[in-house]
N, C-alpha and C. Protein backbone atom coordinates (compact mmCIF):
# COMPACT_ATOMS: atom_id res chain seq x y z
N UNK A 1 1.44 0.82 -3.50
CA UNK A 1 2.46 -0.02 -2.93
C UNK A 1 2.45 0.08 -1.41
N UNK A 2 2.11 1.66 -0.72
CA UNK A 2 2.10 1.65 0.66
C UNK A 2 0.84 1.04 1.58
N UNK A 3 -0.21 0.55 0.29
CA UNK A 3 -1.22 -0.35 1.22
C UNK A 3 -1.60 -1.74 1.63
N UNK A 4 -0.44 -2.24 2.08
CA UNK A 4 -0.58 -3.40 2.63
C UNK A 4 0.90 -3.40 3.45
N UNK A 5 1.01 -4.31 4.41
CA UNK A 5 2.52 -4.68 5.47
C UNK A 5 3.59 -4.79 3.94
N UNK A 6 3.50 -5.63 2.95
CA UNK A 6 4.04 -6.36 1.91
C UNK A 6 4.58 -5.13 1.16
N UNK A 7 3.47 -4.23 0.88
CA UNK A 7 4.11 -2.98 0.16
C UNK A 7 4.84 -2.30 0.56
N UNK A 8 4.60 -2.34 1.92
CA UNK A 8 5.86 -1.24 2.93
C UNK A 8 7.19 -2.22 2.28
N UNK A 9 7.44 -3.03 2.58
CA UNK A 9 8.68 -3.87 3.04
C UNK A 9 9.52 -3.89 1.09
N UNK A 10 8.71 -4.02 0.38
CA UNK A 10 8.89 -3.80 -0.94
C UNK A 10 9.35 -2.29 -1.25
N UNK A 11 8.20 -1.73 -0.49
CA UNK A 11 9.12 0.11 -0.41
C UNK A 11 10.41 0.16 0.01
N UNK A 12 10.67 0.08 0.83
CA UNK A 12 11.64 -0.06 1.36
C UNK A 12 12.98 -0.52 1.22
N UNK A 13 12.70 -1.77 0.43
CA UNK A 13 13.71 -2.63 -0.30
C UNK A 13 14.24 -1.78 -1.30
N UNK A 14 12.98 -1.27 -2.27
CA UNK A 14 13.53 -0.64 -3.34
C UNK A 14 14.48 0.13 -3.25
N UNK A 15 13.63 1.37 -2.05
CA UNK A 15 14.60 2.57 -1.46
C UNK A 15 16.00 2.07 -0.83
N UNK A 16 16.51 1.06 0.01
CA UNK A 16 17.48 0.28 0.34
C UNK A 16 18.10 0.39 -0.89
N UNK A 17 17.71 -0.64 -1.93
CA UNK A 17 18.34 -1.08 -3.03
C UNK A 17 19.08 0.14 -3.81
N UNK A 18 18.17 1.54 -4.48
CA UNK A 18 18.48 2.61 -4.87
C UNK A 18 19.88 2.78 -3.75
N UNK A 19 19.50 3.11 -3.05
CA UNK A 19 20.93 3.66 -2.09
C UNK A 19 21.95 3.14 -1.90
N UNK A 20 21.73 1.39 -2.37
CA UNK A 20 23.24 0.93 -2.56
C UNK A 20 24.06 1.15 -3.89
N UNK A 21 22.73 1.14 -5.14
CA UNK A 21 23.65 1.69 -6.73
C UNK A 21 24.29 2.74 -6.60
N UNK A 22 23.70 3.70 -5.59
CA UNK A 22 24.13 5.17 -5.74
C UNK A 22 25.72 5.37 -4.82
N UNK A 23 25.44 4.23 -3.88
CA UNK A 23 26.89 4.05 -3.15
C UNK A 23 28.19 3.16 -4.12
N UNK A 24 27.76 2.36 -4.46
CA UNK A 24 28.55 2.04 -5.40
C UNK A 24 28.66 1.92 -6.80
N UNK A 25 28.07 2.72 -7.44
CA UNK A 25 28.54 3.26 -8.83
C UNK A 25 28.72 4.58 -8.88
N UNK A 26 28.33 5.49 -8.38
CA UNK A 26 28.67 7.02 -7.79
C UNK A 26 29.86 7.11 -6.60
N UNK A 27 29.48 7.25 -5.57
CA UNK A 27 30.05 7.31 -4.23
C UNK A 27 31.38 6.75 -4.55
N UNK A 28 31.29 5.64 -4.20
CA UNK A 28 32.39 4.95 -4.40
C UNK A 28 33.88 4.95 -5.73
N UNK A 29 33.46 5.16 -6.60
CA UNK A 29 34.00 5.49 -8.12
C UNK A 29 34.67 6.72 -7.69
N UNK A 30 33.71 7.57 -7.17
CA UNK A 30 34.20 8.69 -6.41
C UNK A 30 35.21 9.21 -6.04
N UNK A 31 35.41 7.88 -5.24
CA UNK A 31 37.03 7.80 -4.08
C UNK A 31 38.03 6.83 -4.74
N UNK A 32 37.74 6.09 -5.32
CA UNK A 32 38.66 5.33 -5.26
C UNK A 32 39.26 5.64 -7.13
N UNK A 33 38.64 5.76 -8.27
CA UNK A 33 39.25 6.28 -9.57
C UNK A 33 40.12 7.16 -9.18
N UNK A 34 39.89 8.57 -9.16
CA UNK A 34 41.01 9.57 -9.44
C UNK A 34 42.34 9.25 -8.33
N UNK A 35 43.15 9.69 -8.35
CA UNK A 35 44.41 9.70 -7.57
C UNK A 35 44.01 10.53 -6.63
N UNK A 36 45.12 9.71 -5.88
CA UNK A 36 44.84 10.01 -4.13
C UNK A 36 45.08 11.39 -4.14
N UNK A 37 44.60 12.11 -3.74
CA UNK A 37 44.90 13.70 -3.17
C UNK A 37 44.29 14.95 -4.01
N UNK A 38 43.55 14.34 -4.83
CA UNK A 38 42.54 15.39 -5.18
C UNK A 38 41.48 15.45 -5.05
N UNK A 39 41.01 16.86 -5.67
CA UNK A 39 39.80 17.32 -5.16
C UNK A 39 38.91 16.16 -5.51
N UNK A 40 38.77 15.35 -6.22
CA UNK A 40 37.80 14.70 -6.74
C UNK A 40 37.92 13.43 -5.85
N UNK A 41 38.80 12.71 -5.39
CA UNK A 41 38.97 11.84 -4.15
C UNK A 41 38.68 12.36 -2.75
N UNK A 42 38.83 13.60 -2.64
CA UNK A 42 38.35 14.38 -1.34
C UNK A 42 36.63 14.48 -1.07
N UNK A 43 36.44 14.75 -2.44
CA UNK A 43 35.37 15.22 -2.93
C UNK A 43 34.52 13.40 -2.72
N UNK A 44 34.94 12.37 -3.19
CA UNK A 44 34.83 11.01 -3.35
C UNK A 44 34.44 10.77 -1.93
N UNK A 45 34.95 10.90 -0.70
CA UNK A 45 35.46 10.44 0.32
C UNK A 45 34.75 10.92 1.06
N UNK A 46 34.02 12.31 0.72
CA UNK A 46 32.80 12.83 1.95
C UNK A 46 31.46 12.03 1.01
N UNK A 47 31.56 12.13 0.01
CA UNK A 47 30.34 11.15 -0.71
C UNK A 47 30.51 9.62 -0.30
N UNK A 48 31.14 9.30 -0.13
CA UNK A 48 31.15 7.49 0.62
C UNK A 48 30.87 7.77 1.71
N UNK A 49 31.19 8.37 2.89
CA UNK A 49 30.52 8.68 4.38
C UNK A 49 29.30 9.33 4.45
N UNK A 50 28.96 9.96 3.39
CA UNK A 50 27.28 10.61 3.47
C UNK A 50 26.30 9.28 3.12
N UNK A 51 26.87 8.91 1.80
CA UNK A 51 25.97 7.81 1.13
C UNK A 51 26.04 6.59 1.94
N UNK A 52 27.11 6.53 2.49
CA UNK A 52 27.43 5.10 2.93
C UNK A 52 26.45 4.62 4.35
N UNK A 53 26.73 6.04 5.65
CA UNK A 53 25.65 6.07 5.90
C UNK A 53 24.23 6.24 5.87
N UNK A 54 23.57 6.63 5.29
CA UNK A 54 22.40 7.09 4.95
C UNK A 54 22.20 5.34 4.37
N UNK A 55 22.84 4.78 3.50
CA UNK A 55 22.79 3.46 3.38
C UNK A 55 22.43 2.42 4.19
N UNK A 56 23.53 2.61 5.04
CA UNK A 56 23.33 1.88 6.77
C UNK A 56 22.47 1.75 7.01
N UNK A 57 21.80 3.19 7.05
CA UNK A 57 20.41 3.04 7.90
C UNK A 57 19.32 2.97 7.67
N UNK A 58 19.18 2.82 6.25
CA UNK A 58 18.32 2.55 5.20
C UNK A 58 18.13 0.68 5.35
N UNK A 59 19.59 0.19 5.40
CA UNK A 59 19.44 -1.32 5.34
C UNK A 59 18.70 -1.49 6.73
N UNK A 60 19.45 -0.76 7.92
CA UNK A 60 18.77 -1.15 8.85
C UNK A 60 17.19 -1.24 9.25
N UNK A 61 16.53 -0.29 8.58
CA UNK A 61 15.38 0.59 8.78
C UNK A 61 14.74 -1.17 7.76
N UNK A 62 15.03 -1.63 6.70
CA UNK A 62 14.65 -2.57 5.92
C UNK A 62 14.65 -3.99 6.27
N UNK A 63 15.68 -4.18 7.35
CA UNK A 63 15.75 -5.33 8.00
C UNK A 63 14.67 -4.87 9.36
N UNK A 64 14.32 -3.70 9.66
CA UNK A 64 13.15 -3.86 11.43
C UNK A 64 11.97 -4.26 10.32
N UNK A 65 11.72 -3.37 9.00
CA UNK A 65 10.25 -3.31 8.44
C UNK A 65 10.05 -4.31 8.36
N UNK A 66 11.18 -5.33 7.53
CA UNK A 66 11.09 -6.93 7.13
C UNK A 66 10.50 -7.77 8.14
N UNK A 67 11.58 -7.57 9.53
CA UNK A 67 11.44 -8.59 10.16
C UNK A 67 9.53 -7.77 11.11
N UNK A 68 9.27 -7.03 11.27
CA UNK A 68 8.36 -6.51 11.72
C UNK A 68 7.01 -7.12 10.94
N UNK A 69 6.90 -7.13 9.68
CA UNK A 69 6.03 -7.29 8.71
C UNK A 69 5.90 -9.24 9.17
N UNK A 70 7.09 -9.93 8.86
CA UNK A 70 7.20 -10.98 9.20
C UNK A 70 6.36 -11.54 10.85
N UNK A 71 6.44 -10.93 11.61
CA UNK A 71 6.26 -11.04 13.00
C UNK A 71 4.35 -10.36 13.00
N UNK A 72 3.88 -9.81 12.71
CA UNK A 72 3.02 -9.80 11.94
C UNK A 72 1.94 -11.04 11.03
N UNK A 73 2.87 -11.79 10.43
CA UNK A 73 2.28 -12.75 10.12
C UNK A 73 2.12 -12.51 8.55
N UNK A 74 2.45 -11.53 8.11
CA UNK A 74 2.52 -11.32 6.97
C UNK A 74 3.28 -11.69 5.71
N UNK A 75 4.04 -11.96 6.44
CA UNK A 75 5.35 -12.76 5.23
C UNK A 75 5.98 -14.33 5.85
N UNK A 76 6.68 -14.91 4.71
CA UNK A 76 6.70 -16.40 5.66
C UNK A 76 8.65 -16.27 5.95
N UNK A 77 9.07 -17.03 6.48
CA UNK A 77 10.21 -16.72 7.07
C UNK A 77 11.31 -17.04 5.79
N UNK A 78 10.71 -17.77 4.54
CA UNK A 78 11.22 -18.28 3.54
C UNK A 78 11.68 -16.64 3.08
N UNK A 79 10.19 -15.34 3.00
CA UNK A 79 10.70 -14.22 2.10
C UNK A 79 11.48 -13.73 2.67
N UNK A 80 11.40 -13.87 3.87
CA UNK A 80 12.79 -13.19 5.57
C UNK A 80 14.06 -13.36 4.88
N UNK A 81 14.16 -14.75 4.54
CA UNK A 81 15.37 -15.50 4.18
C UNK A 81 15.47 -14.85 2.87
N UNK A 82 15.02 -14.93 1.86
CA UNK A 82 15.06 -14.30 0.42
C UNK A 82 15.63 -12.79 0.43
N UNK A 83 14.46 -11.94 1.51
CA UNK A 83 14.88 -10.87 1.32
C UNK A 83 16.33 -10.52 1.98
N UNK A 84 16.63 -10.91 2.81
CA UNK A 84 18.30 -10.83 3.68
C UNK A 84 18.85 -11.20 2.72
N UNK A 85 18.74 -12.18 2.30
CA UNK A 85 20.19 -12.46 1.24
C UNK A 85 19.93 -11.20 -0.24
N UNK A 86 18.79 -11.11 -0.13
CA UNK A 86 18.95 -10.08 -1.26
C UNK A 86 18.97 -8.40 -1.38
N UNK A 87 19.32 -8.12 0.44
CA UNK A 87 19.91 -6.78 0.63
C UNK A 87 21.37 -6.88 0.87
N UNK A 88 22.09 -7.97 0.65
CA UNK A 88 23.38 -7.75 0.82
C UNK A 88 23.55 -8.23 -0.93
N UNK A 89 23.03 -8.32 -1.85
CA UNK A 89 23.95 -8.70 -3.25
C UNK A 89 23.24 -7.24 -3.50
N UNK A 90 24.37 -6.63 -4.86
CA UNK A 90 23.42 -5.70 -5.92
C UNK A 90 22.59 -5.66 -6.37
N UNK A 91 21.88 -5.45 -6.79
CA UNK A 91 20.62 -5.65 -7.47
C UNK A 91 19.58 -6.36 -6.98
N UNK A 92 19.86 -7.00 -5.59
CA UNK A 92 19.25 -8.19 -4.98
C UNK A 92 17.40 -7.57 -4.62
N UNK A 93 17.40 -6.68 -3.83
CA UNK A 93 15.83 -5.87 -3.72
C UNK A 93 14.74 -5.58 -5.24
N UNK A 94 15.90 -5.44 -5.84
CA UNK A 94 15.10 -5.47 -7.26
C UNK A 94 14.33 -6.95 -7.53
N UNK A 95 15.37 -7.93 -7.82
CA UNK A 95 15.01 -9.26 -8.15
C UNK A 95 13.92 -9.96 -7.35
N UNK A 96 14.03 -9.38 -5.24
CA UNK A 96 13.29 -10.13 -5.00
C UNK A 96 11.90 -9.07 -4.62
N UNK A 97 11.94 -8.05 -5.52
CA UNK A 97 10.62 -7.15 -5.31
C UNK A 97 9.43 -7.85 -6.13
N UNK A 98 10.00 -9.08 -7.01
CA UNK A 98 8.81 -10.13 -8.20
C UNK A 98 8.10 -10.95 -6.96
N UNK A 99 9.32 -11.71 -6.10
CA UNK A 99 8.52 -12.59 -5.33
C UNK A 99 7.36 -11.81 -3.99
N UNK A 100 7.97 -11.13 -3.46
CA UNK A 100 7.15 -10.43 -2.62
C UNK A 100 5.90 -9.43 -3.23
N UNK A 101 5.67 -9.16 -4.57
CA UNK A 101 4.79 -8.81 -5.22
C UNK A 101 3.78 -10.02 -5.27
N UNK A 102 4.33 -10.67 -5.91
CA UNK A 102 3.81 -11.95 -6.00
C UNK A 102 2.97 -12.62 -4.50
N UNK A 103 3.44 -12.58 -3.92
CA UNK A 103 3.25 -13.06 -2.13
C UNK A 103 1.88 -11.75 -2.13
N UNK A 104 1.92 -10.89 -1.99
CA UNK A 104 1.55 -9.83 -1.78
C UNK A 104 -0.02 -9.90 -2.74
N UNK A 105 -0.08 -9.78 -3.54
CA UNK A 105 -1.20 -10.48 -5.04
C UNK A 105 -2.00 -11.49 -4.33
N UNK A 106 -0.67 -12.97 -4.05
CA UNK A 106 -1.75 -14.00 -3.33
C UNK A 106 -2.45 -13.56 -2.34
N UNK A 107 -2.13 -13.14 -1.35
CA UNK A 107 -2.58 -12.74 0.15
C UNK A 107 -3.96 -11.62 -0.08
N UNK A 108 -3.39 -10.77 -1.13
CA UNK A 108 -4.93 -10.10 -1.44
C UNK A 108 -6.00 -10.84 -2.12
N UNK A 109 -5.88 -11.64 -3.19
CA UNK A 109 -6.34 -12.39 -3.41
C UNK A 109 -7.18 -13.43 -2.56
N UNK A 110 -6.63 -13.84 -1.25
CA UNK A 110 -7.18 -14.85 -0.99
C UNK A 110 -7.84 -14.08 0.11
N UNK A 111 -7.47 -13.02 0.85
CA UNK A 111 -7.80 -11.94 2.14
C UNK A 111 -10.06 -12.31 1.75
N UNK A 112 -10.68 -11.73 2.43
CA UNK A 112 -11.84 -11.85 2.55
C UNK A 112 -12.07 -10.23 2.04
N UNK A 113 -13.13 -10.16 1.17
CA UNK A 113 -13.39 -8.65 0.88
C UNK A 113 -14.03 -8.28 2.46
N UNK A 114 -14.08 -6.65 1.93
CA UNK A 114 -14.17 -5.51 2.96
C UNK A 114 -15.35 -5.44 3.00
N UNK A 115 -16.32 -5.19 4.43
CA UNK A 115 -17.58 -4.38 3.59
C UNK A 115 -17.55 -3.36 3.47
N UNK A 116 -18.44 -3.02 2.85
CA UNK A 116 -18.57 -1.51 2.58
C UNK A 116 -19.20 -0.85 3.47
């Protein structure tokens, strides 16, 4: 997956993507289920600021690779568009890890072999 621009940006997504389930079905559940003032909301509440950042900067780190890979010439501004909208829904990096696979397949596919 890490050998091509396409695989990075797909890495990445994934890892993005992982870190938002874990923010909001963990993390989050965390803080906000149990009643206010216990350990388990306390406990909730440093897990939403650990995860939440580490999140942040995970999206961020996914939007330079994206747009980097893009600028590059590697991706068309259509997957730019695909992939942005699909780091802000749930599950969205998953769904669009088919098309950029896909993108990724063609481009090798059509690339000129190596010599040896």
């Amino acid at each position: 997956m890490f050998n091509t621009p396409v695989g990075i940006v797909r890495a990445a997504g994934l890892v993005e993507g992982v870190s938002a389930l874990i923010l909001f079905f963990i993390a989050m559940p965390l803080k906000y289920l149990p009643e206010k003032g216990t350990e388990t909301a306390a406990l909730g509440k440093q897990a939403v600021l650990w995860v939440g950042s580490i999140h942040g900067g995970l999206f961020v780190l996914y939007a330079v690779i994206t747009l980097g890979v893009w600028s590059m010439g590697h991706l068309t501004a259509k997957l730019v568009g695909w992939a942005a909208l699909a780091s802000i829904v749930p599950f969205g990096p998953f769904v669009i890890d088919r098309k950029l696979k896909a993108h990724e397949d063609a481009t090798k596919a059509a690339a000129p072999a190596e010599p040896k």
